[in-house]
N, C-alpha and C. Protein backbone atom coordinates (compact mmCIF):
# COMPACT_ATOMS: atom_id res chain seq x y z
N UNK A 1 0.84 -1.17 0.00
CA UNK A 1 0.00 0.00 0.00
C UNK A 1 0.89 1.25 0.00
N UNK A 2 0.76 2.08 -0.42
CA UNK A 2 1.57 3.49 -0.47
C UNK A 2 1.30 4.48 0.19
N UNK A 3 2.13 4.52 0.77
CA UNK A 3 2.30 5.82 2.34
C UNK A 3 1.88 6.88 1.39
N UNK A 4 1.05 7.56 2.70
CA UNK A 4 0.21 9.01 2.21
C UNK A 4 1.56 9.75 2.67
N UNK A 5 1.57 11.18 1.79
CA UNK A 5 2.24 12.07 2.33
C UNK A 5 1.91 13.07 3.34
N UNK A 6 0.98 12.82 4.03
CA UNK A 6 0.25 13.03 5.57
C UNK A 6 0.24 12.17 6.40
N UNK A 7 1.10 12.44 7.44
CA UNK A 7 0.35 11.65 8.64
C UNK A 7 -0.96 11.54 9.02
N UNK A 8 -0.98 10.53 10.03
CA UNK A 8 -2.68 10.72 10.56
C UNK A 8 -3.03 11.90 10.98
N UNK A 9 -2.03 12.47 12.15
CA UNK A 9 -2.04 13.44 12.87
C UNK A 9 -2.58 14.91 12.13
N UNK A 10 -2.04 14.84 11.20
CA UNK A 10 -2.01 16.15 10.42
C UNK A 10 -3.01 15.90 9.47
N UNK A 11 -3.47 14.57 8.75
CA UNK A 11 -5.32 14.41 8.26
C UNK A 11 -6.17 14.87 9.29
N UNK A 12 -6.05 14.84 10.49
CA UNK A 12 -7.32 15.58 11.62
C UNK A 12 -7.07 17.02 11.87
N UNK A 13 -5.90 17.54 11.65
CA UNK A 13 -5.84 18.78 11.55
C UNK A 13 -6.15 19.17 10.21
N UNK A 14 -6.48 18.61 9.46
CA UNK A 14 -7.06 19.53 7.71
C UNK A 14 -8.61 18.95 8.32
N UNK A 15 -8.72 18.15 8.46
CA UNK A 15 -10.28 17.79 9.02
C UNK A 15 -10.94 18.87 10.01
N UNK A 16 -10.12 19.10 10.85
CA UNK A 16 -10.59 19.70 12.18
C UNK A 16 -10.38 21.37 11.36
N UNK A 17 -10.16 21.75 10.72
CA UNK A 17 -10.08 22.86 10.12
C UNK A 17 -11.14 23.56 8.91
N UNK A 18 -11.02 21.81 8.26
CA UNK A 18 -13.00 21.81 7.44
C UNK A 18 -13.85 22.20 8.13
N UNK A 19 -13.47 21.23 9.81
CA UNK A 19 -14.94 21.50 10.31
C UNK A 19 -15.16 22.63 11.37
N UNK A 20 -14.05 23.74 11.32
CA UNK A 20 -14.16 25.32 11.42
C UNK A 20 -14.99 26.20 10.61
N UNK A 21 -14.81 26.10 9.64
CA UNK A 21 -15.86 26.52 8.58
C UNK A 21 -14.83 26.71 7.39
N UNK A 22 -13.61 26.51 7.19
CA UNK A 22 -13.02 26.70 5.80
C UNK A 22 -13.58 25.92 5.19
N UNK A 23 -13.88 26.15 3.19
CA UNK A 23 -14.18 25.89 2.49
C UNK A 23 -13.22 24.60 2.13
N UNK A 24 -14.17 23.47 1.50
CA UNK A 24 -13.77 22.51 1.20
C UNK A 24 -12.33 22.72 0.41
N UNK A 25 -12.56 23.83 -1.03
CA UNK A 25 -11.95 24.21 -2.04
C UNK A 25 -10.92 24.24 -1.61
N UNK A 26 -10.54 25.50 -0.80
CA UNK A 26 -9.79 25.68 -0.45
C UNK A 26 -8.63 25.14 0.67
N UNK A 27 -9.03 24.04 1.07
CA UNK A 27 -8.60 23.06 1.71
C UNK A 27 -7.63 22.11 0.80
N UNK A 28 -8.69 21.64 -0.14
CA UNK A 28 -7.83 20.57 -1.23
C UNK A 28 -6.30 21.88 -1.75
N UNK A 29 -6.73 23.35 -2.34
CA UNK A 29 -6.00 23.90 -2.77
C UNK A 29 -4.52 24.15 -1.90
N UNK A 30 -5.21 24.45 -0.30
CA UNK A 30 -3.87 24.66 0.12
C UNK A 30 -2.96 23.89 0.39
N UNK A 31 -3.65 22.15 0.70
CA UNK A 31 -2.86 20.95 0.67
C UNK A 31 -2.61 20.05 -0.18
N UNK A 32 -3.19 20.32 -1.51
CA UNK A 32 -2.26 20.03 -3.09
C UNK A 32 -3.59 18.45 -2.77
N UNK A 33 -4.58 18.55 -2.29
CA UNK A 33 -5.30 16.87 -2.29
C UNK A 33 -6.49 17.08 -2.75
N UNK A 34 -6.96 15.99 -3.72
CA UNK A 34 -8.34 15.81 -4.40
C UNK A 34 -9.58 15.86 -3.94
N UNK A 35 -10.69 16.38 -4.22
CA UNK A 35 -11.92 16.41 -3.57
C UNK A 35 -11.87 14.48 -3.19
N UNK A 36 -11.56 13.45 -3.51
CA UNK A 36 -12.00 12.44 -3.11
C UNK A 36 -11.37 11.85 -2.01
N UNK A 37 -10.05 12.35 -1.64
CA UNK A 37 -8.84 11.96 -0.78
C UNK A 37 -9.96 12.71 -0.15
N UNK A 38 -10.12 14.31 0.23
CA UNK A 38 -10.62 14.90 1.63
C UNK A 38 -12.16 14.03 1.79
N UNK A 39 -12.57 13.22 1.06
CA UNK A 39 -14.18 13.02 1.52
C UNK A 39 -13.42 11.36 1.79
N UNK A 40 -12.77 10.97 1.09
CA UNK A 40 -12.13 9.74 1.85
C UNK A 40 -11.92 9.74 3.22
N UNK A 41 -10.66 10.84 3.47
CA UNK A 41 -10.48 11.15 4.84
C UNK A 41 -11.32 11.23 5.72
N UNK A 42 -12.32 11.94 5.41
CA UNK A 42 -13.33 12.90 6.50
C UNK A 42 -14.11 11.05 6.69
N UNK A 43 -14.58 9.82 5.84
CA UNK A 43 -14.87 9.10 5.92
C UNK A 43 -14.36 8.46 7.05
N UNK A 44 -13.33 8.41 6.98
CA UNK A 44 -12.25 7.13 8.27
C UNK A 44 -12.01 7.89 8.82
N UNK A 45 -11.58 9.65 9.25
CA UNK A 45 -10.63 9.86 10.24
C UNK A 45 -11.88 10.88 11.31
N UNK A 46 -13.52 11.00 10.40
CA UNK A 46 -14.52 12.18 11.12
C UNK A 46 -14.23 11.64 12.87
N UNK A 47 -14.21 12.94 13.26
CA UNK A 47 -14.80 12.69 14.78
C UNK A 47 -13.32 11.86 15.70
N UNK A 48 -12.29 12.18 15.07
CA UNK A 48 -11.79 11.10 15.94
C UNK A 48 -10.69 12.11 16.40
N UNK A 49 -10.17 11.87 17.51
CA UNK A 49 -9.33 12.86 18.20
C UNK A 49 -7.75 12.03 18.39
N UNK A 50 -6.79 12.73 18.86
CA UNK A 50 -5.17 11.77 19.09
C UNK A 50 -5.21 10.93 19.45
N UNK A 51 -5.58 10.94 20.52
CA UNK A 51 -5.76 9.82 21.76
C UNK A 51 -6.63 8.71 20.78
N UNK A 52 -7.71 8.96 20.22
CA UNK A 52 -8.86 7.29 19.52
C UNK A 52 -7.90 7.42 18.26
N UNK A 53 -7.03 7.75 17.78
CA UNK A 53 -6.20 7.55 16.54
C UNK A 53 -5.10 6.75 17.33
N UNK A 54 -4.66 7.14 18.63
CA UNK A 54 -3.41 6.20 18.83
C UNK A 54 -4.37 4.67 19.24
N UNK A 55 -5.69 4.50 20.17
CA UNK A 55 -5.99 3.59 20.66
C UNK A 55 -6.40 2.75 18.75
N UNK A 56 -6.40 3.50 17.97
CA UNK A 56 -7.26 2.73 16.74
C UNK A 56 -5.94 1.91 16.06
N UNK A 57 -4.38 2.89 16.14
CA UNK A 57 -3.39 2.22 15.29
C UNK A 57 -3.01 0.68 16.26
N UNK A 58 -3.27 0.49 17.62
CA UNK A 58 -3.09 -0.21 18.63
C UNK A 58 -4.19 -1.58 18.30
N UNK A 59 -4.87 -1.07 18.08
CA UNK A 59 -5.97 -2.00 17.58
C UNK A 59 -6.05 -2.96 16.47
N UNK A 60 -5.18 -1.59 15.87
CA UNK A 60 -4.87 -2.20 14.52
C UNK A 60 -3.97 -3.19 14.39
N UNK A 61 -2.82 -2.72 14.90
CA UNK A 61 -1.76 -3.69 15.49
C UNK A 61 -2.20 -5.00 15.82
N UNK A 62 -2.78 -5.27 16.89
CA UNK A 62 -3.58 -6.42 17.33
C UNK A 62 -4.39 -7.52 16.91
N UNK A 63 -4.71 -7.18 15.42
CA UNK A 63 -5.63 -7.26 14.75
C UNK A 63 -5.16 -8.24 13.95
N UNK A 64 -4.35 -7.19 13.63
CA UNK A 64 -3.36 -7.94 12.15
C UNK A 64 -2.11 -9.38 13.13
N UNK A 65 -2.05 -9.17 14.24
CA UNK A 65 -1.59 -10.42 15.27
C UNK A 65 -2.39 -11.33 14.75
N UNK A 66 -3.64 -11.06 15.69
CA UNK A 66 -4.47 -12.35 15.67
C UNK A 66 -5.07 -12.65 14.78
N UNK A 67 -4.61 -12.01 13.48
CA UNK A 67 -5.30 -12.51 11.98
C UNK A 67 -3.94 -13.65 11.55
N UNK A 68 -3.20 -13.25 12.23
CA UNK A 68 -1.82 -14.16 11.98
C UNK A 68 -1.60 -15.53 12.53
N UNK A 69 -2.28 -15.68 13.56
CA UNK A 69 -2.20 -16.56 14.47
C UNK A 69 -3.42 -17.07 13.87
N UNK A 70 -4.38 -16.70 13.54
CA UNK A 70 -5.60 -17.91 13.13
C UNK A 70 -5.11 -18.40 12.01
N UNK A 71 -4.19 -17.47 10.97
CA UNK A 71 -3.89 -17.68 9.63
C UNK A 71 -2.98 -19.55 9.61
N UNK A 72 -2.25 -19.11 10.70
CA UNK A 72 -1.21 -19.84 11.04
C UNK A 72 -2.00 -21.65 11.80
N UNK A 73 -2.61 -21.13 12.93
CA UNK A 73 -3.96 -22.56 12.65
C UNK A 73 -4.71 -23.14 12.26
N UNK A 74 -5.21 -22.47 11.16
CA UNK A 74 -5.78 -23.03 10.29
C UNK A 74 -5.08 -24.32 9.63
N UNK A 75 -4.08 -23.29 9.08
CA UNK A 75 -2.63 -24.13 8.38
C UNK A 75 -2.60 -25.35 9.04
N UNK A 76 -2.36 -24.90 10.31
CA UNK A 76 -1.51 -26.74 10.96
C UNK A 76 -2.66 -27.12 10.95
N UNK A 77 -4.05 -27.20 10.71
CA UNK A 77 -5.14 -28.14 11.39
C UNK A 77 -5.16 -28.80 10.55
N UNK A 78 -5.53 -28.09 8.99
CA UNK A 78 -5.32 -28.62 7.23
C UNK A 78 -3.98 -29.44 7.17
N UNK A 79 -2.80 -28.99 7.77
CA UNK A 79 -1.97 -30.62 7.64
C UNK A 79 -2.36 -31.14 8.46
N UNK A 80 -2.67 -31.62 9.39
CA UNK A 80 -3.11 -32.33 10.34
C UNK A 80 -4.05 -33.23 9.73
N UNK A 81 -5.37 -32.59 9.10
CA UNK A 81 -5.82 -33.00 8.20
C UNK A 81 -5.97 -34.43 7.24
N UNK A 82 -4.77 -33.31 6.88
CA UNK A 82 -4.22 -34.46 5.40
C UNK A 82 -3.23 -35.53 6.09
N UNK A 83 -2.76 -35.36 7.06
CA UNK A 83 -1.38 -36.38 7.93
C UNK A 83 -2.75 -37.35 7.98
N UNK A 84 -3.59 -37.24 8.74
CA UNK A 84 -5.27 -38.24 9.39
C UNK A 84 -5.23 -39.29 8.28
N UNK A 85 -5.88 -38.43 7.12
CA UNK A 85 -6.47 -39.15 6.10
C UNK A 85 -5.26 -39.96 5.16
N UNK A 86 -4.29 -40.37 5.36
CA UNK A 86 -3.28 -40.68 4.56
C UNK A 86 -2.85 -41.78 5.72
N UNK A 87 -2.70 -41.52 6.81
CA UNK A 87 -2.55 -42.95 7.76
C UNK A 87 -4.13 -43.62 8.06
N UNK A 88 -5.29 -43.74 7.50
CA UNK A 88 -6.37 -44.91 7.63
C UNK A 88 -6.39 -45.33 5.85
C-alpha cells in the first residue's frame, strides 16, 4: 500500500479545520489533495481525536496479530488434516 504524504495526525488537523468553517476548495487547494482523498479522509478519520487515533493504530496492530495466528492454525489443522487421512 503506499504511504500518504500526511500523517494521521495532520489528516485531523485539515479535518478539524474543514470542520471550522473553511471551504472545502480551499482546503484541497492549500494541501495540493483531491476532492475524493478529503471526503475519503473525512470518511475514516470524522470525529476522531489523538488519543482514539493512537488507541485505533493499537488495535490495529492487534488485529493484524491475531489474523496471523488464526492464519497460522488453520494451516496446521489442514496438515493435520491431510497427515489423518493418509494414515487410515
Amino acid at each position: 500500500m503506499k504511504k500518504s504524504r500526511f500523517s494521521e495526525e495532520q489528516i485531523i488537523a485539515v479535518l478539524k479545520e474543514g470542520e471550522s468553517g473553511v471551504k472545502v476548495s480551499e482546503l484541497i487547494r492549500k494541501y495540493g489533495i483531491s476532492d475524493a482523498t478529503y471526503y475519503k479522509w473525512k470518511t475514516k478519520y470524522a470525529g476522531l481525536s489523538e488519543s482514539d487515533l493512537r488507541r485505533l493504530r493499537i488495535l490495529e496492530v492487534e488485529n493484524a496479530k491475531l489474523k496471523n495466528i488464526v492464519a497460522d492454525l488453520t494451516l496446521d489443522v489442514k496438515t493435520l488434516q491431510e497427515i489423518n487421512k493418509k494414515n487410515w
